[in-house]
Structures are given as C-alpha cells and as structure tokens.
N, C-alpha and C. Protein backbone atom coordinates (compact mmCIF):
# COMPACT_ATOMS: atom_id res chain seq x y z
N UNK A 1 -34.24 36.61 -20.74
CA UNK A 1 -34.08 36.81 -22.17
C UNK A 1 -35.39 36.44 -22.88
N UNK A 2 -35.84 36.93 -23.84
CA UNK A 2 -37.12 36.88 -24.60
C UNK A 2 -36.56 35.91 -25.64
N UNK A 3 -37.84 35.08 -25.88
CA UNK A 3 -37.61 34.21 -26.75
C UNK A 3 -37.66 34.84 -28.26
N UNK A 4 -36.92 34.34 -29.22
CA UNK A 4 -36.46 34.75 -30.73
C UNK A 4 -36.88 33.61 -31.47
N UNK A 5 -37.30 33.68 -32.83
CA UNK A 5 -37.37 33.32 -33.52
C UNK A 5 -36.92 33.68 -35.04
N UNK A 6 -36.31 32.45 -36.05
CA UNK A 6 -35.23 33.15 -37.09
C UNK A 6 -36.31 32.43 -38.07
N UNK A 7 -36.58 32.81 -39.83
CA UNK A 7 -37.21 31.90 -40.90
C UNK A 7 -36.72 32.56 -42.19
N UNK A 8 -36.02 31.73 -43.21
CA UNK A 8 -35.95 32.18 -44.50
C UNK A 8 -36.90 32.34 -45.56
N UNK A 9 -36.98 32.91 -46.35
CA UNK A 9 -37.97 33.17 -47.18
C UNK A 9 -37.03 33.35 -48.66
N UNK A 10 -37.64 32.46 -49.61
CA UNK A 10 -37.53 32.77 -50.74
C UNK A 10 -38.46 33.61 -51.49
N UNK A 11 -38.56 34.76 -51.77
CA UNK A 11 -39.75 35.87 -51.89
C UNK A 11 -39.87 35.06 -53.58
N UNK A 12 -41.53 34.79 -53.75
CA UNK A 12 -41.94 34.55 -55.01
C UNK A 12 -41.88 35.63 -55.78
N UNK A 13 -42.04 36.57 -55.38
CA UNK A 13 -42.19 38.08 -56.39
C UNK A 13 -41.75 39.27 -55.30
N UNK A 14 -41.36 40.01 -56.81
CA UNK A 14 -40.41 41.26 -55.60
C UNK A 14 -41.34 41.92 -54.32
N UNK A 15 -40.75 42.13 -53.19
CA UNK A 15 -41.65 42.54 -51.90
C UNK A 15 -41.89 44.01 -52.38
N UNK A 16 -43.36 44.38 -53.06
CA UNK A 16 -43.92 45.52 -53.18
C UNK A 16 -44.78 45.87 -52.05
N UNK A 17 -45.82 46.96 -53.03
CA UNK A 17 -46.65 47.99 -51.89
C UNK A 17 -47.42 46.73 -51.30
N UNK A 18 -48.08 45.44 -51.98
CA UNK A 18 -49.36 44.78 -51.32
C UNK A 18 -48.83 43.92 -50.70
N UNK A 19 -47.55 42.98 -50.97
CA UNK A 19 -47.07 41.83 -49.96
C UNK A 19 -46.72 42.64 -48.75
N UNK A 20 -45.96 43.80 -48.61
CA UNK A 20 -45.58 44.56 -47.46
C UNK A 20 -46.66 45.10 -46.58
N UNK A 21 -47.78 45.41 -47.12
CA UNK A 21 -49.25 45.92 -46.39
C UNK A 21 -49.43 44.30 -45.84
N UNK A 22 -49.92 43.55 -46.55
CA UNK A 22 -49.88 42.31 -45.96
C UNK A 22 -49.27 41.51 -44.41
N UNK A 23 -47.45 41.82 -44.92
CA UNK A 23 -46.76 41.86 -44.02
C UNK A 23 -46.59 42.22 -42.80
N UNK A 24 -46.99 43.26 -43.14
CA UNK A 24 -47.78 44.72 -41.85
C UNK A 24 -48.57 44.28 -41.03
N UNK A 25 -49.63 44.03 -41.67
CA UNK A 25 -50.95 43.55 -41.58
C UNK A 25 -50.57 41.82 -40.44
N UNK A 26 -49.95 41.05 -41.08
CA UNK A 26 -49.84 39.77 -39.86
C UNK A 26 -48.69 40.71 -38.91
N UNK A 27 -47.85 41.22 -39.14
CA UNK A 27 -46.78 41.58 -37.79
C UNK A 27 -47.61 42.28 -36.78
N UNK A 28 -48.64 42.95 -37.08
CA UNK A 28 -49.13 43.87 -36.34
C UNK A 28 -50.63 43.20 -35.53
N UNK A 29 -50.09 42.27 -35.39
CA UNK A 29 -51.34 40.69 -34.81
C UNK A 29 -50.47 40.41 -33.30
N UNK A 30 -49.00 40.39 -33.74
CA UNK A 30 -48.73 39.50 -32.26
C UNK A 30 -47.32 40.76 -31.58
N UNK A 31 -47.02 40.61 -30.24
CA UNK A 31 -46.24 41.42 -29.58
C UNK A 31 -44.87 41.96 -30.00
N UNK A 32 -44.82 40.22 -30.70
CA UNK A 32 -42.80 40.49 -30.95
C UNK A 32 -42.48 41.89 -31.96
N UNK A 33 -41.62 41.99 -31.40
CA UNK A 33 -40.80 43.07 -32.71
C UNK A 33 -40.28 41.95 -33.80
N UNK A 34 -40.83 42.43 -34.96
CA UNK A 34 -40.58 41.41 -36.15
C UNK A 34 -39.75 42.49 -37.18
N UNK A 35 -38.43 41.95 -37.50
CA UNK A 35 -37.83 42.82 -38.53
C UNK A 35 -37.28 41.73 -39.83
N UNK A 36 -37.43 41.96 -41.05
CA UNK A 36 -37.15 41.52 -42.18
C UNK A 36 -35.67 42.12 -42.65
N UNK A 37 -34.72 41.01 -43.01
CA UNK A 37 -33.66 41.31 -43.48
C UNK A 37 -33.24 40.46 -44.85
N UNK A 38 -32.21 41.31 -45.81
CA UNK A 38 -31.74 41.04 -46.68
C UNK A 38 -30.42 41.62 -46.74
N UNK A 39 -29.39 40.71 -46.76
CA UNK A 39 -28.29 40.87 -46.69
C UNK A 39 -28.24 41.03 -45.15
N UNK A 40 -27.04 42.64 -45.52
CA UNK A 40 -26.54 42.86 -44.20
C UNK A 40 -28.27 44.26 -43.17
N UNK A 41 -28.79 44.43 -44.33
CA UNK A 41 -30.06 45.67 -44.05
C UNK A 41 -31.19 44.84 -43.28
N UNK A 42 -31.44 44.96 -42.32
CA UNK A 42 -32.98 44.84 -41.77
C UNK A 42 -33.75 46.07 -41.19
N UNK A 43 -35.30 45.69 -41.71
CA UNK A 43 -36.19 46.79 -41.12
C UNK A 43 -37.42 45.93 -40.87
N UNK A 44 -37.97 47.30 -39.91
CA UNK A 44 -38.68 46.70 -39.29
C UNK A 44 -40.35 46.07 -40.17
N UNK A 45 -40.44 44.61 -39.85
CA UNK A 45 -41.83 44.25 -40.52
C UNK A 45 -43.29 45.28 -40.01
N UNK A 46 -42.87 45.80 -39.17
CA UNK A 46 -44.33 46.73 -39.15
C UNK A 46 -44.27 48.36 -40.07
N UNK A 47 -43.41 48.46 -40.77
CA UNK A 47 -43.15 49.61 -41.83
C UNK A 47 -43.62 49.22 -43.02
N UNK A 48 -44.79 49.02 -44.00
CA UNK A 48 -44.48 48.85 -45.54
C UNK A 48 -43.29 49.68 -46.56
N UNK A 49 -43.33 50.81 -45.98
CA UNK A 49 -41.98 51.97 -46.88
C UNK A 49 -41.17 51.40 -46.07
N UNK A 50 -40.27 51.10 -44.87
CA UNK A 50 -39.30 50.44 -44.90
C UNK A 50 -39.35 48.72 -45.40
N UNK A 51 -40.33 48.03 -45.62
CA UNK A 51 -39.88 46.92 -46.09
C UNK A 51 -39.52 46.88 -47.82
N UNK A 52 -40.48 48.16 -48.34
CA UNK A 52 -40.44 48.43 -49.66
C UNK A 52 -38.39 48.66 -50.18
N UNK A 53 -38.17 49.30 -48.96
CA UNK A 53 -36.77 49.75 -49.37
C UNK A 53 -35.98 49.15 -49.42
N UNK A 54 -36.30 47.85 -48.65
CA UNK A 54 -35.20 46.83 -48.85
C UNK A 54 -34.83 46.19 -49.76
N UNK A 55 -35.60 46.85 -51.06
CA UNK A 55 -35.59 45.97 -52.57
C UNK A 55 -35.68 44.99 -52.95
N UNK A 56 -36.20 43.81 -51.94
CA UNK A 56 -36.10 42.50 -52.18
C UNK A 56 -36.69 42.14 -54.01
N UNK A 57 -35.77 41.84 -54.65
CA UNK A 57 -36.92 41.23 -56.04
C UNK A 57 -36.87 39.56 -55.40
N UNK A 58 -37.59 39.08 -56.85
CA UNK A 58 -38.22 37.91 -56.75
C UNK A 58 -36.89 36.72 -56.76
N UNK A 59 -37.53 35.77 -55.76
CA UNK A 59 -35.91 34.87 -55.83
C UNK A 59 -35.27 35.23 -54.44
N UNK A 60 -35.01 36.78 -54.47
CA UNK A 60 -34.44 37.04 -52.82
C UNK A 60 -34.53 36.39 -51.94
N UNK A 61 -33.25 35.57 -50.76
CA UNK A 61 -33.55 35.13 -49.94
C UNK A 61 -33.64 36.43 -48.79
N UNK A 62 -34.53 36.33 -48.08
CA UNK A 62 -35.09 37.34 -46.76
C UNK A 62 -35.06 36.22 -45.27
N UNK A 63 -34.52 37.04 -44.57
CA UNK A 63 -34.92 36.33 -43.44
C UNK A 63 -35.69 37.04 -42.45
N UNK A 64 -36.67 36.00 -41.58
CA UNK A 64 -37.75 36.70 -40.73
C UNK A 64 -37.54 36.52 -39.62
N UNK A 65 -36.70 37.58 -38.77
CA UNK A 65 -36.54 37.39 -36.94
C UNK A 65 -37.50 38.08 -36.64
N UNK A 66 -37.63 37.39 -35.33
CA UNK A 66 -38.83 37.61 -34.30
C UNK A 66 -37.88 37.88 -33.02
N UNK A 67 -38.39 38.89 -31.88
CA UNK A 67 -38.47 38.40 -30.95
C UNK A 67 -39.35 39.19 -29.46
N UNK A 68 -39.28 37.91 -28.40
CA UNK A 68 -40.61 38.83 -27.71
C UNK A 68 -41.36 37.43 -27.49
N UNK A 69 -42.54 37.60 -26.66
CA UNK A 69 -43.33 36.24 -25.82
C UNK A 69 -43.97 35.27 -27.00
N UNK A 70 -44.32 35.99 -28.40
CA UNK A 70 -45.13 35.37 -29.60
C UNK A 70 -43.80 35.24 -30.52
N UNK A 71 -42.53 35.04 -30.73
CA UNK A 71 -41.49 35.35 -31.76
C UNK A 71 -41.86 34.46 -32.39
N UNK A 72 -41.88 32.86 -32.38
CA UNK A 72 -42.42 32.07 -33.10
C UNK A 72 -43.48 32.08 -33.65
N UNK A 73 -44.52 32.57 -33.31
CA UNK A 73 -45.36 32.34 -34.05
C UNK A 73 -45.84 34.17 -34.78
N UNK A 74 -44.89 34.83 -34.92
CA UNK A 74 -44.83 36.13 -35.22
C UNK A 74 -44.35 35.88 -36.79
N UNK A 75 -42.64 35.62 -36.27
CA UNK A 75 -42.06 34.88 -37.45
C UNK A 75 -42.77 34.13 -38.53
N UNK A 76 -43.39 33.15 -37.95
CA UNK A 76 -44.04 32.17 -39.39
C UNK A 76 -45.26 32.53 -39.91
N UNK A 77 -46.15 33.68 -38.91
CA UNK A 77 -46.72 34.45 -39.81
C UNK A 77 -46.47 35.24 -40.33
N UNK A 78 -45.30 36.21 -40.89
CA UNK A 78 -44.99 37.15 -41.83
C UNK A 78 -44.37 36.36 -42.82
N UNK A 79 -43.44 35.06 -42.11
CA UNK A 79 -42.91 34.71 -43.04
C UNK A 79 -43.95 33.84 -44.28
N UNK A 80 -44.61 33.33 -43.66
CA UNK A 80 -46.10 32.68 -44.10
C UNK A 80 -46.80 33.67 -45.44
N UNK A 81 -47.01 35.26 -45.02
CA UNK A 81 -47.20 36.05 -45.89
C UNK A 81 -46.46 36.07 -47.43
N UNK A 82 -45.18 36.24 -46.86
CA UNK A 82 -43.88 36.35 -48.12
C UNK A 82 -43.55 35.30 -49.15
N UNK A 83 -43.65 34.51 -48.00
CA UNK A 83 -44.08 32.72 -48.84
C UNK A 83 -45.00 33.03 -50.37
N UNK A 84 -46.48 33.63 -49.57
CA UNK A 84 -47.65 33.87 -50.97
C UNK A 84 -47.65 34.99 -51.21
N UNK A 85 -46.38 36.27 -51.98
CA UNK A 85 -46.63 36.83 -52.46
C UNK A 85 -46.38 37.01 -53.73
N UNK A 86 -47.58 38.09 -54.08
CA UNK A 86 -47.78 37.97 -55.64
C UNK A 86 -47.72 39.56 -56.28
C-alpha cells in the first residue's frame, strides 16, 4: 500500500486562476497524485480549471490528500500554497 497523506486548509481567499497555477506549480514537484477536495467533490491538484471549479471562496475548508512515495510531503506543499493565497 502507498503511503497517504490527509491536510485541511482554511483558503484565505477564494481558490482562483493564480493560487491554483501555484497549486499546480508545487503538485507538479513530487510523484504523489495530489487531489483537493471540498465537500463531497475532489479534483485533481495538478488541473488549475479543475481546481478553479471547485469554487472554493474564502473561509472554505479544503482538504489536501496525497498519495504515493512523497504523499507527505506533496500534501504540505500544496497545502502550504493555499495556506498563502491571495
């Protein structure tokens, strides 16, 4: 079994076009499949138009699974991203 990793995020500002490029941008650093969820919807963190769609506004709690040989440290870098967005 591949190791997983789970992280909440309180999004400072709604997840638009630049936190999601961002987002992109660290998921697309380490192996794991990294998908962002809200509610019952997750997509995948290496999509900006699917993370855009998930509508997160500001306040949203999001959560960041990882998983795969880097999930931990996949996870707390996207989630790390969402943390500072503006």
């Amino acid at each position: 079994m591949s190791p997983s990793s789970e992280v909440e995020v309180v999004l400072p500002a709604a997840l638009h076009a630049r936190p999601a490029a961002e987002a992109v941008r660290a998921a697309s650093i380490f192996t794991a499949d990294v998908e962002v969820c809200l509610g019952e919807r997750s997509v995948s963190a290496r999509s900006a138009l699917r993370l855009m769609s998930l509508g997160a506004n500001a306040g949203a709690t999001v959560t960041v699974r990882a998983t795969g040989d880097d999930a931990d440290l996949a996870a707390r870098a996207v989630a790390e991203v969402l943390r500072a967005a503006q």
